[in-house]
N, C-alpha and C. Protein backbone atom coordinates (compact mmCIF):
# COMPACT_ATOMS: atom_id res chain seq x y z
N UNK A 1 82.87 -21.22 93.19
CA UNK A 1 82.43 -19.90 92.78
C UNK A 1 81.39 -19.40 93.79
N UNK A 2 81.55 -18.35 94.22
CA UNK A 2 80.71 -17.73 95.61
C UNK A 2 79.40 -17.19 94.72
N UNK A 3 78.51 -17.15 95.26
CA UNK A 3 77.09 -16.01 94.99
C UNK A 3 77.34 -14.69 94.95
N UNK A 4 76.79 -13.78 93.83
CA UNK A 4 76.56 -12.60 93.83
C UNK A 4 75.72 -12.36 94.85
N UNK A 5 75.76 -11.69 96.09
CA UNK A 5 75.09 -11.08 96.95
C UNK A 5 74.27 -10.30 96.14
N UNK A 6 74.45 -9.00 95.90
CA UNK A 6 73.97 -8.21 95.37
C UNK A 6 73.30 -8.23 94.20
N UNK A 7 73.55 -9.13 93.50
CA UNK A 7 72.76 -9.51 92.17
C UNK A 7 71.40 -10.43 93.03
N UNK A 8 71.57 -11.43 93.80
CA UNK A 8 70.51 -12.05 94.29
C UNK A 8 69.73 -10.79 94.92
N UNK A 9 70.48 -10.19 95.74
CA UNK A 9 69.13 -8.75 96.12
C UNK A 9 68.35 -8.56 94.97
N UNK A 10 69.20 -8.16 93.66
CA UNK A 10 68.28 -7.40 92.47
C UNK A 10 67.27 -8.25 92.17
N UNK A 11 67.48 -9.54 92.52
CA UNK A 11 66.53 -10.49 91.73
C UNK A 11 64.91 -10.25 92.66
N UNK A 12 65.57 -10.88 94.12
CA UNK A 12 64.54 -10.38 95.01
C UNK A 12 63.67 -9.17 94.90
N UNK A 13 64.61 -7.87 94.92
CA UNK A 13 63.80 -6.37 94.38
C UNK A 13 62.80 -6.91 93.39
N UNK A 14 63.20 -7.28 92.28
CA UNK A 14 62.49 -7.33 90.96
C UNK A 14 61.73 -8.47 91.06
N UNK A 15 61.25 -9.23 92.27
CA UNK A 15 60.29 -10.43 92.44
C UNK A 15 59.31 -8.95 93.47
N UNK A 16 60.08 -8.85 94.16
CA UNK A 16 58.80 -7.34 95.16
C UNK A 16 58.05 -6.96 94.05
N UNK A 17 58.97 -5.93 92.96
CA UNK A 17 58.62 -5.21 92.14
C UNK A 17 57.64 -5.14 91.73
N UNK A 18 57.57 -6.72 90.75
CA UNK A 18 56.60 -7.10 89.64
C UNK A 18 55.52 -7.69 90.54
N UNK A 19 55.59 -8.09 91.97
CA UNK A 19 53.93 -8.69 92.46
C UNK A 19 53.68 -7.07 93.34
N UNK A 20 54.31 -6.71 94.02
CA UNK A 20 53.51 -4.87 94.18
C UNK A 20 53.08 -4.47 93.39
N UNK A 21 53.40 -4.40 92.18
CA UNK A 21 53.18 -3.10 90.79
C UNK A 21 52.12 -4.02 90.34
N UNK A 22 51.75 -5.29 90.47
CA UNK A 22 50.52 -6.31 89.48
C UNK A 22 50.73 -6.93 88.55
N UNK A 23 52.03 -6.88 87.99
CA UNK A 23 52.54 -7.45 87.11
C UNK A 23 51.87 -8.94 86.93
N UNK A 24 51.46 -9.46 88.07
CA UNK A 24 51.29 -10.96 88.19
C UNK A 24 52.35 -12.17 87.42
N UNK A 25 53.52 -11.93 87.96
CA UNK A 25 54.65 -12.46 87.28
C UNK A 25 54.70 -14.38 87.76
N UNK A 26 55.17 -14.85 86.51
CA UNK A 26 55.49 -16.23 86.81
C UNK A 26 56.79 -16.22 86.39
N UNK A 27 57.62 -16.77 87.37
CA UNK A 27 58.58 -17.34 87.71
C UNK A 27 59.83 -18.46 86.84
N UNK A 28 60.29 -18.59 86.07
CA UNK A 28 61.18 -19.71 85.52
C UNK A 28 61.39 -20.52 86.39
N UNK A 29 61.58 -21.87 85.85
CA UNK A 29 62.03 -22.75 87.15
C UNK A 29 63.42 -23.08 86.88
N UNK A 30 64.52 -22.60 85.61
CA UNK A 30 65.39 -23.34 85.51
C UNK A 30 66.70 -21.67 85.25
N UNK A 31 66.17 -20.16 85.41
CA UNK A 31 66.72 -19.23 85.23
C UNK A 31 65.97 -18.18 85.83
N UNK A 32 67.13 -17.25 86.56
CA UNK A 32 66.45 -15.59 87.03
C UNK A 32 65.75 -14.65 86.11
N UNK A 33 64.11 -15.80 85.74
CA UNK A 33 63.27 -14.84 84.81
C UNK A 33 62.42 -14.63 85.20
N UNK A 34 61.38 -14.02 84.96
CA UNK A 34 59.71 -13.58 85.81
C UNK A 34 59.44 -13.16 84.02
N UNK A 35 57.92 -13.80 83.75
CA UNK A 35 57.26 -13.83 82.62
C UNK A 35 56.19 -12.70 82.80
N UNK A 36 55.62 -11.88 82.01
CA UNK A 36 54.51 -11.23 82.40
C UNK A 36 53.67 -10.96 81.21
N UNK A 37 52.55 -10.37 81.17
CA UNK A 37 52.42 -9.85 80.15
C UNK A 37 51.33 -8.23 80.57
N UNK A 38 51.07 -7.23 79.30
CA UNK A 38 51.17 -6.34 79.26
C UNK A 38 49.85 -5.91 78.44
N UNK A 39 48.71 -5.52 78.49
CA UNK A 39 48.08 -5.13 77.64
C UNK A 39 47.73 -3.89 77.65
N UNK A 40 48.21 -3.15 76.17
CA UNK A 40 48.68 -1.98 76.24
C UNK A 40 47.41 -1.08 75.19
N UNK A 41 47.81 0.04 74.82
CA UNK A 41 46.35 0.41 74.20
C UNK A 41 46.37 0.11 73.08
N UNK A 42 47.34 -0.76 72.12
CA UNK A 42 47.05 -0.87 70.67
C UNK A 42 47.96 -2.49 70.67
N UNK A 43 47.67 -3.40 71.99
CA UNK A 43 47.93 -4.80 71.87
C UNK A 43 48.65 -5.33 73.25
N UNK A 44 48.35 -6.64 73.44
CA UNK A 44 49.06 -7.32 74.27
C UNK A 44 50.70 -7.74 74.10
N UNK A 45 51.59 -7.21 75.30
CA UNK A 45 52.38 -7.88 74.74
C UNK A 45 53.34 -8.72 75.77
N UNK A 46 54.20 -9.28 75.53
CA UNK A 46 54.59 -10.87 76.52
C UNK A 46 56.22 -9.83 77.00
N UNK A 47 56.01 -10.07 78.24
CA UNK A 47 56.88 -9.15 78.77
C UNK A 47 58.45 -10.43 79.65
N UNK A 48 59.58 -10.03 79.43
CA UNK A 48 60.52 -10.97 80.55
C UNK A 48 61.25 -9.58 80.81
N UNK A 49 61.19 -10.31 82.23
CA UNK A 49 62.47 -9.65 83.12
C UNK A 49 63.34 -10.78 83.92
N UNK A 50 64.67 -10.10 83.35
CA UNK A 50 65.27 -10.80 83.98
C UNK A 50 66.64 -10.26 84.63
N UNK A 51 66.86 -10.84 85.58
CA UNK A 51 68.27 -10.89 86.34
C UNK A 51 69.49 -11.64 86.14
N UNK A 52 71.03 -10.57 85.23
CA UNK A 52 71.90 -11.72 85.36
C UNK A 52 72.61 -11.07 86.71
N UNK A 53 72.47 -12.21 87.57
CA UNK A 53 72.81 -12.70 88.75
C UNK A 53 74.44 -12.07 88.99
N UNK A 54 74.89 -12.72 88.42
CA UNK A 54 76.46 -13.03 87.53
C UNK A 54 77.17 -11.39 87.60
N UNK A 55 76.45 -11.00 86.92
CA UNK A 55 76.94 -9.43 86.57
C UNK A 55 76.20 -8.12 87.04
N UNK A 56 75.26 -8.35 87.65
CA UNK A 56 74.35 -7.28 88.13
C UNK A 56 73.57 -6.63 87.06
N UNK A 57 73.21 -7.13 86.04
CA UNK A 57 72.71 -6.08 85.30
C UNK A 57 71.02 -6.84 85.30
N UNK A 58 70.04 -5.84 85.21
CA UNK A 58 68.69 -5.92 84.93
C UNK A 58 68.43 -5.65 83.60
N UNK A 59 67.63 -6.88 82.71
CA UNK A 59 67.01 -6.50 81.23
C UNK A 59 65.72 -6.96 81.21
N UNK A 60 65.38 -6.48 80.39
CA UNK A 60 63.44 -6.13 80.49
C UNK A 60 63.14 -5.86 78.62
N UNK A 61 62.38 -7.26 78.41
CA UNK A 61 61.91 -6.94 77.05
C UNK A 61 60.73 -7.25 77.56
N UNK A 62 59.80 -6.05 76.38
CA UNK A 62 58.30 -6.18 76.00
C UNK A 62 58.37 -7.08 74.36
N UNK A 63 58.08 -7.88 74.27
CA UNK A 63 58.09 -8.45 72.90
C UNK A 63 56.25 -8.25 72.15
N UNK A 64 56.40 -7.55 70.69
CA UNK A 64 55.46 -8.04 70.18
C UNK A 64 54.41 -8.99 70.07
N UNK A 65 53.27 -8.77 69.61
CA UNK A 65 52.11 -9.89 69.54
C UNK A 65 52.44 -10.56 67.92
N UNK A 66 53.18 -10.41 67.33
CA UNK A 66 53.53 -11.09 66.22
C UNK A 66 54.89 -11.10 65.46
N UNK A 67 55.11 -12.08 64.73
CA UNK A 67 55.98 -12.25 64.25
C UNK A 67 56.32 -11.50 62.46
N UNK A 68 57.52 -10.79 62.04
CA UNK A 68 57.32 -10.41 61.21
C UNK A 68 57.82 -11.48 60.01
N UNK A 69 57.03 -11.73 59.00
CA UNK A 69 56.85 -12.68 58.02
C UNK A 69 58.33 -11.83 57.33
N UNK A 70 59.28 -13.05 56.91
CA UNK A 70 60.52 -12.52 56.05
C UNK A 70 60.11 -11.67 54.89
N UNK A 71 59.39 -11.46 54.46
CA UNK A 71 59.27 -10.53 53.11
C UNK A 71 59.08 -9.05 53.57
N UNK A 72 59.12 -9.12 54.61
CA UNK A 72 58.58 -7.93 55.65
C UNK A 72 59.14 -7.57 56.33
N UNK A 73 60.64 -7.79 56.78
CA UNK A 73 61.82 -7.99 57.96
C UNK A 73 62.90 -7.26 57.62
N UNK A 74 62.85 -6.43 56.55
CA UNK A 74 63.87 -5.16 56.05
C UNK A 74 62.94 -4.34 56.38
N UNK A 75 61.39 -3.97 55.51
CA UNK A 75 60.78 -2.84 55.68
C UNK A 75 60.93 -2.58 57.24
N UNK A 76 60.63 -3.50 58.11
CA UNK A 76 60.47 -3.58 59.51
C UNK A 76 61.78 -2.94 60.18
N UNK A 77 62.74 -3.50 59.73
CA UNK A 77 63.91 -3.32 59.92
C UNK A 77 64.01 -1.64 59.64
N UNK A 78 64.09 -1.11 58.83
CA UNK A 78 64.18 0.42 58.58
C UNK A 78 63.21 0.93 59.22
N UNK A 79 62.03 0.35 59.92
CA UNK A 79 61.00 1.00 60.99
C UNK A 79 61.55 1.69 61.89
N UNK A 80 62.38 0.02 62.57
CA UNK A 80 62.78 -0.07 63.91
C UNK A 80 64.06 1.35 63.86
N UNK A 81 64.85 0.87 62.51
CA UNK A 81 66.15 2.19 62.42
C UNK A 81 65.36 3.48 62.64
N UNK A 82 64.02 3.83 61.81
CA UNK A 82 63.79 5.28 62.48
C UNK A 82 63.51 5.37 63.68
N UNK A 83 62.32 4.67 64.14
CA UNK A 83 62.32 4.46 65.65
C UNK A 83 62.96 4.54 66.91
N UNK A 84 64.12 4.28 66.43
CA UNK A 84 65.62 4.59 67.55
C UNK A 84 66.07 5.09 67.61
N UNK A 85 66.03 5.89 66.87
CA UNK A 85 66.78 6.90 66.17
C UNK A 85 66.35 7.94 67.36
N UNK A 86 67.62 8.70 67.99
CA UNK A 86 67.24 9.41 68.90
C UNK A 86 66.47 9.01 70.34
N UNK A 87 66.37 7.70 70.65
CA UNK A 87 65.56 6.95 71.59
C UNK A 87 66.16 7.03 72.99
N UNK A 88 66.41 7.90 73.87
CA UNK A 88 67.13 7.80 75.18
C UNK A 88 67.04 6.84 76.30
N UNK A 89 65.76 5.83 76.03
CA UNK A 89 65.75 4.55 77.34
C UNK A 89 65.48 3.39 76.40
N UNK A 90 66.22 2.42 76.24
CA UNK A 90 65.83 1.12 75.41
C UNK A 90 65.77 1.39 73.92
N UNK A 91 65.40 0.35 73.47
CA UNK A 91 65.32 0.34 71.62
C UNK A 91 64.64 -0.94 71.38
N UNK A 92 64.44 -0.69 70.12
CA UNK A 92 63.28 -1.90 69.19
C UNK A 92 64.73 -2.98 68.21
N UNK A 93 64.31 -4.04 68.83
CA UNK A 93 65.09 -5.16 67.91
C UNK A 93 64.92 -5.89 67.49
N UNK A 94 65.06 -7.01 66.45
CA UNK A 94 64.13 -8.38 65.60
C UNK A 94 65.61 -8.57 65.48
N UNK A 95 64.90 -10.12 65.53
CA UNK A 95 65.86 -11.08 65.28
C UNK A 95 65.73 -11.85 63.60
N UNK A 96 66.25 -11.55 63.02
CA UNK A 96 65.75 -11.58 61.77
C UNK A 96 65.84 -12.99 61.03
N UNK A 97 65.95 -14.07 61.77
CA UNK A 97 66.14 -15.21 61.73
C UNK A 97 64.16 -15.85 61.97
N UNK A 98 63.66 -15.15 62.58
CA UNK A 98 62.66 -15.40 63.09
C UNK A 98 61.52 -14.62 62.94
N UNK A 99 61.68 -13.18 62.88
CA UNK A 99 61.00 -11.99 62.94
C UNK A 99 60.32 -11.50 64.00
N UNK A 100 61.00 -12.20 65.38
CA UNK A 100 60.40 -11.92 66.94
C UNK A 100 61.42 -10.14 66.81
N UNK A 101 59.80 -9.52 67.14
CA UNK A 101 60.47 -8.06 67.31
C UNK A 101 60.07 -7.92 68.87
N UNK A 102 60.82 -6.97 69.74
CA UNK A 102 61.08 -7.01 70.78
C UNK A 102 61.71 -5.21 71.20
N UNK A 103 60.95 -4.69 72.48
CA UNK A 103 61.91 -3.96 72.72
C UNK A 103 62.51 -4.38 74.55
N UNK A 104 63.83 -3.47 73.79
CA UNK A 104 64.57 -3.60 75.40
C UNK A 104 64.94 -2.43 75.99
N UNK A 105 64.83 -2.85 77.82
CA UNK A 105 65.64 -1.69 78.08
C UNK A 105 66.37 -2.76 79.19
N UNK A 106 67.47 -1.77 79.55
CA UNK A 106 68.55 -2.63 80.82
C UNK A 106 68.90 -1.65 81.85
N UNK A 107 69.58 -1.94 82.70
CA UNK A 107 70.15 -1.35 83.74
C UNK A 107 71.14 -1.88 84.26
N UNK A 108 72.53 -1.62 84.17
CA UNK A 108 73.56 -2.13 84.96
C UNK A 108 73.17 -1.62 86.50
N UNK A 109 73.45 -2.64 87.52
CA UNK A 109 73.50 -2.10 88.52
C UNK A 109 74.50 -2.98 89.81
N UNK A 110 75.44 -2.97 89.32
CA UNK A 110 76.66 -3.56 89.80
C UNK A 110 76.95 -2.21 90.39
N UNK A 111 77.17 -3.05 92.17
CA UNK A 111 77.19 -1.93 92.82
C UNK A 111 76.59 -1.32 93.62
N UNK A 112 75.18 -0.92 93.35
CA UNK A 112 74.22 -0.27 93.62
C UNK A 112 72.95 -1.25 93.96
N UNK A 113 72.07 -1.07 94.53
CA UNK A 113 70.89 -1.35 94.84
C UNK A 113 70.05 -1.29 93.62
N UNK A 114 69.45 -1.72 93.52
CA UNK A 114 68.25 -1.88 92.25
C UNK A 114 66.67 -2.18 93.44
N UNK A 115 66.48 -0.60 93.32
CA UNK A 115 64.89 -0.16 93.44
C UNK A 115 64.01 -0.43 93.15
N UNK A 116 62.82 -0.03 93.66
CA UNK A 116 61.47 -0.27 92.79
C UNK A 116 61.43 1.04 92.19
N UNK A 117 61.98 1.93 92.18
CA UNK A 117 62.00 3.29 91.08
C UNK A 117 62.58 2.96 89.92
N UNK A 118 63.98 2.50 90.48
CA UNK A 118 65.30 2.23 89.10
C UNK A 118 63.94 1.39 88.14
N UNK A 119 63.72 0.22 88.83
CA UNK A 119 62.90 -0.86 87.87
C UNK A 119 61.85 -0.53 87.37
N UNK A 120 60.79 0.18 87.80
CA UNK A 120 59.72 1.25 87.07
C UNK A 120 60.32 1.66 85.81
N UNK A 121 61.66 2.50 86.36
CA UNK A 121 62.04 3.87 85.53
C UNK A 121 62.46 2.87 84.05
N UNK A 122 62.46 1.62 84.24
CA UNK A 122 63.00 1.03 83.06
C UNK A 122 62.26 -0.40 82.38
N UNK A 123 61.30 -0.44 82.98
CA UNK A 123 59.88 -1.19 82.51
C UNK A 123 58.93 -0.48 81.92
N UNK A 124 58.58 0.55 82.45
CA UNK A 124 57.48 1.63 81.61
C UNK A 124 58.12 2.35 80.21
N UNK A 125 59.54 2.40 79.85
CA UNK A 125 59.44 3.14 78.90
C UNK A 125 59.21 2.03 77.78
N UNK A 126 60.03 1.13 78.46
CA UNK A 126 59.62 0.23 77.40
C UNK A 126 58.24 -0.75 76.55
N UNK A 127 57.14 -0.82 77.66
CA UNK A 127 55.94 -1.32 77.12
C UNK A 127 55.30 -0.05 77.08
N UNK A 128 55.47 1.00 77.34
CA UNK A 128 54.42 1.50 76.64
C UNK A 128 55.33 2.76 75.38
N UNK A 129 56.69 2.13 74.87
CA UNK A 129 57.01 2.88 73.88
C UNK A 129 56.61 1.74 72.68
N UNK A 130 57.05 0.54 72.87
CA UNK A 130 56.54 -0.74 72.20
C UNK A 130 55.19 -0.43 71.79
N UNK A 131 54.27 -0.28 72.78
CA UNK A 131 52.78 -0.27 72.49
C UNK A 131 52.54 1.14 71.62
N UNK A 132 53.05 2.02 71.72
CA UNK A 132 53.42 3.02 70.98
C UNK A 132 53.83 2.91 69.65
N UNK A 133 54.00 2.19 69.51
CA UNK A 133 55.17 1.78 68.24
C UNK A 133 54.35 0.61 67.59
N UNK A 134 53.03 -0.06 68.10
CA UNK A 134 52.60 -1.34 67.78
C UNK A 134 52.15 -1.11 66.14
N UNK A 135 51.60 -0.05 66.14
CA UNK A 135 50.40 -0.23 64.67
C UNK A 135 51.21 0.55 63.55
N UNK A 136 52.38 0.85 63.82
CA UNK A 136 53.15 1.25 62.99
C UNK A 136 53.89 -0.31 62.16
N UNK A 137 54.40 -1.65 63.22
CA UNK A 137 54.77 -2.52 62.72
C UNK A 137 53.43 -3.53 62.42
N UNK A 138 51.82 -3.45 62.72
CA UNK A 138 51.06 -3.57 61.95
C UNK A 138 50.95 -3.24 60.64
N UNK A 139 50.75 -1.74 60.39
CA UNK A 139 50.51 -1.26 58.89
C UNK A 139 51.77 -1.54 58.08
N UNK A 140 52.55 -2.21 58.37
CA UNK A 140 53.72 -3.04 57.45
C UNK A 140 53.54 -4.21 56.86
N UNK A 141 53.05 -4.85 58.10
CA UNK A 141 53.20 -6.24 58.02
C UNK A 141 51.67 -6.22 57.27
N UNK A 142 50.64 -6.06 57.64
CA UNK A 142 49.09 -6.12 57.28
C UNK A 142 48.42 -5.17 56.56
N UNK A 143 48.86 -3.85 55.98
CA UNK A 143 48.27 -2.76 55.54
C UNK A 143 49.42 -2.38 54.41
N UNK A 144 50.16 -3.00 54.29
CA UNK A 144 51.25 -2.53 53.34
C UNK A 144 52.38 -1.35 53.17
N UNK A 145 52.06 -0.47 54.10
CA UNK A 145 52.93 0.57 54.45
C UNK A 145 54.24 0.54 54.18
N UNK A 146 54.64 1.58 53.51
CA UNK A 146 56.39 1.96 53.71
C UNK A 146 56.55 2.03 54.96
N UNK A 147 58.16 1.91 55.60
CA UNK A 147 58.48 1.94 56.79
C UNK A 147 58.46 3.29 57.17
N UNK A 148 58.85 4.42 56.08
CA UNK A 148 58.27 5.78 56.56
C UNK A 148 57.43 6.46 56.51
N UNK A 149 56.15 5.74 56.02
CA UNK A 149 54.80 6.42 56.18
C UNK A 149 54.38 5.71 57.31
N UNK A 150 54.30 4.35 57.69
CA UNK A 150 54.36 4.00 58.85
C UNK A 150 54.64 4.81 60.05
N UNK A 151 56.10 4.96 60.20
CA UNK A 151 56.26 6.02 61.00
C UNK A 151 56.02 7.62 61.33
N UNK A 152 55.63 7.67 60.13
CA UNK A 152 55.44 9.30 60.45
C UNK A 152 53.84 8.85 60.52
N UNK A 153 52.81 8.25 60.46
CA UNK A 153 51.41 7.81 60.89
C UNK A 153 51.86 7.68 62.34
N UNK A 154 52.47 7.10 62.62
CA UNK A 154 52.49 6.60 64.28
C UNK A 154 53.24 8.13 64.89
N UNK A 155 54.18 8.78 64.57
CA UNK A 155 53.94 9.68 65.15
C UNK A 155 53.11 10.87 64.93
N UNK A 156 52.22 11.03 63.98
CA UNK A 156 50.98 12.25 63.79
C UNK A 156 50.31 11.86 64.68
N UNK A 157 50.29 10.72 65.35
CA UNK A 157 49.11 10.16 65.76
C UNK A 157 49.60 10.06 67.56
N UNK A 158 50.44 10.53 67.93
CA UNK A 158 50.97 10.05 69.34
C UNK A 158 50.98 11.84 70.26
């Protein structure tokens, strides 16, 4: 099986990327990942990017500073549904096995070059829509909130 040329470029780009931009990224030793993290105005949060090699595509999650406790992982869940609702770069997802909430965004780029613009244009919406979105899946989990007073607080407030 030969090497993706072009997928190894993307990886490279997105090793430039994240030490130009400050990311201060660490590296996987056993997969095309770079670890980072993100501290945003309403929390830190643990950032991967990664490269599948394989297929050309770039994905980029900002993951939460906490986990949502199961009694809490529907309300959360109907958060995330308004939240997306209408969302044009990435979306909010939990794994509901666990309650790791997470957002993503991707980029196919089979084909094409993968930039330090493309990769901006699809790292920023995502940590700082996440961070955007943080104290809304706070006042759920910790303040008791409906998932739609939650949200309509987080957006009066944005």
């Amino acid at each position: 099986m030969s090497e993706n040329v072009n997928g190894l470029k993307g990886l490279e780009a997105l090793r430039t990327f994240l030490e130009e931009d400050g990311w201060f990224p660490r590296e996987s030793k056993t997969d095309t990942i770079f670890f980072a993290n993100y501290s945003g105005k309403n929390g830190r949060l643990s950032c991967e990017a990664r490269i599948r090699v394989d297929v050309e595509i770039f994905i980029f999650y900002a993951e939460a500073p906490i986990s949502i406790p199961e009694e809490k992982r529907i309300a959360v869940a109907e958060y995330m549904a308004r939240v997306n609702f209408g969302m044009r770069i990435g979306n909010m997802e939990m794994d509901m096995s666990d309650g790791q909430v997470r957002y993503k965004s991707s980029l196919d780029f089979e084909g094409e070059k993968l930039t330090s613009n493309l990769l901006k244009n699809s790292i920023l919406p995502a940590v700082t829509t996440m961070d955007r979105y943080l104290p809304g899946l706070m006042a759920i989990v910790y303040g008791g909130k409906s998932a739609a007073t939650a949200y309509e607080d987080v957006r009066s407030n944005s």
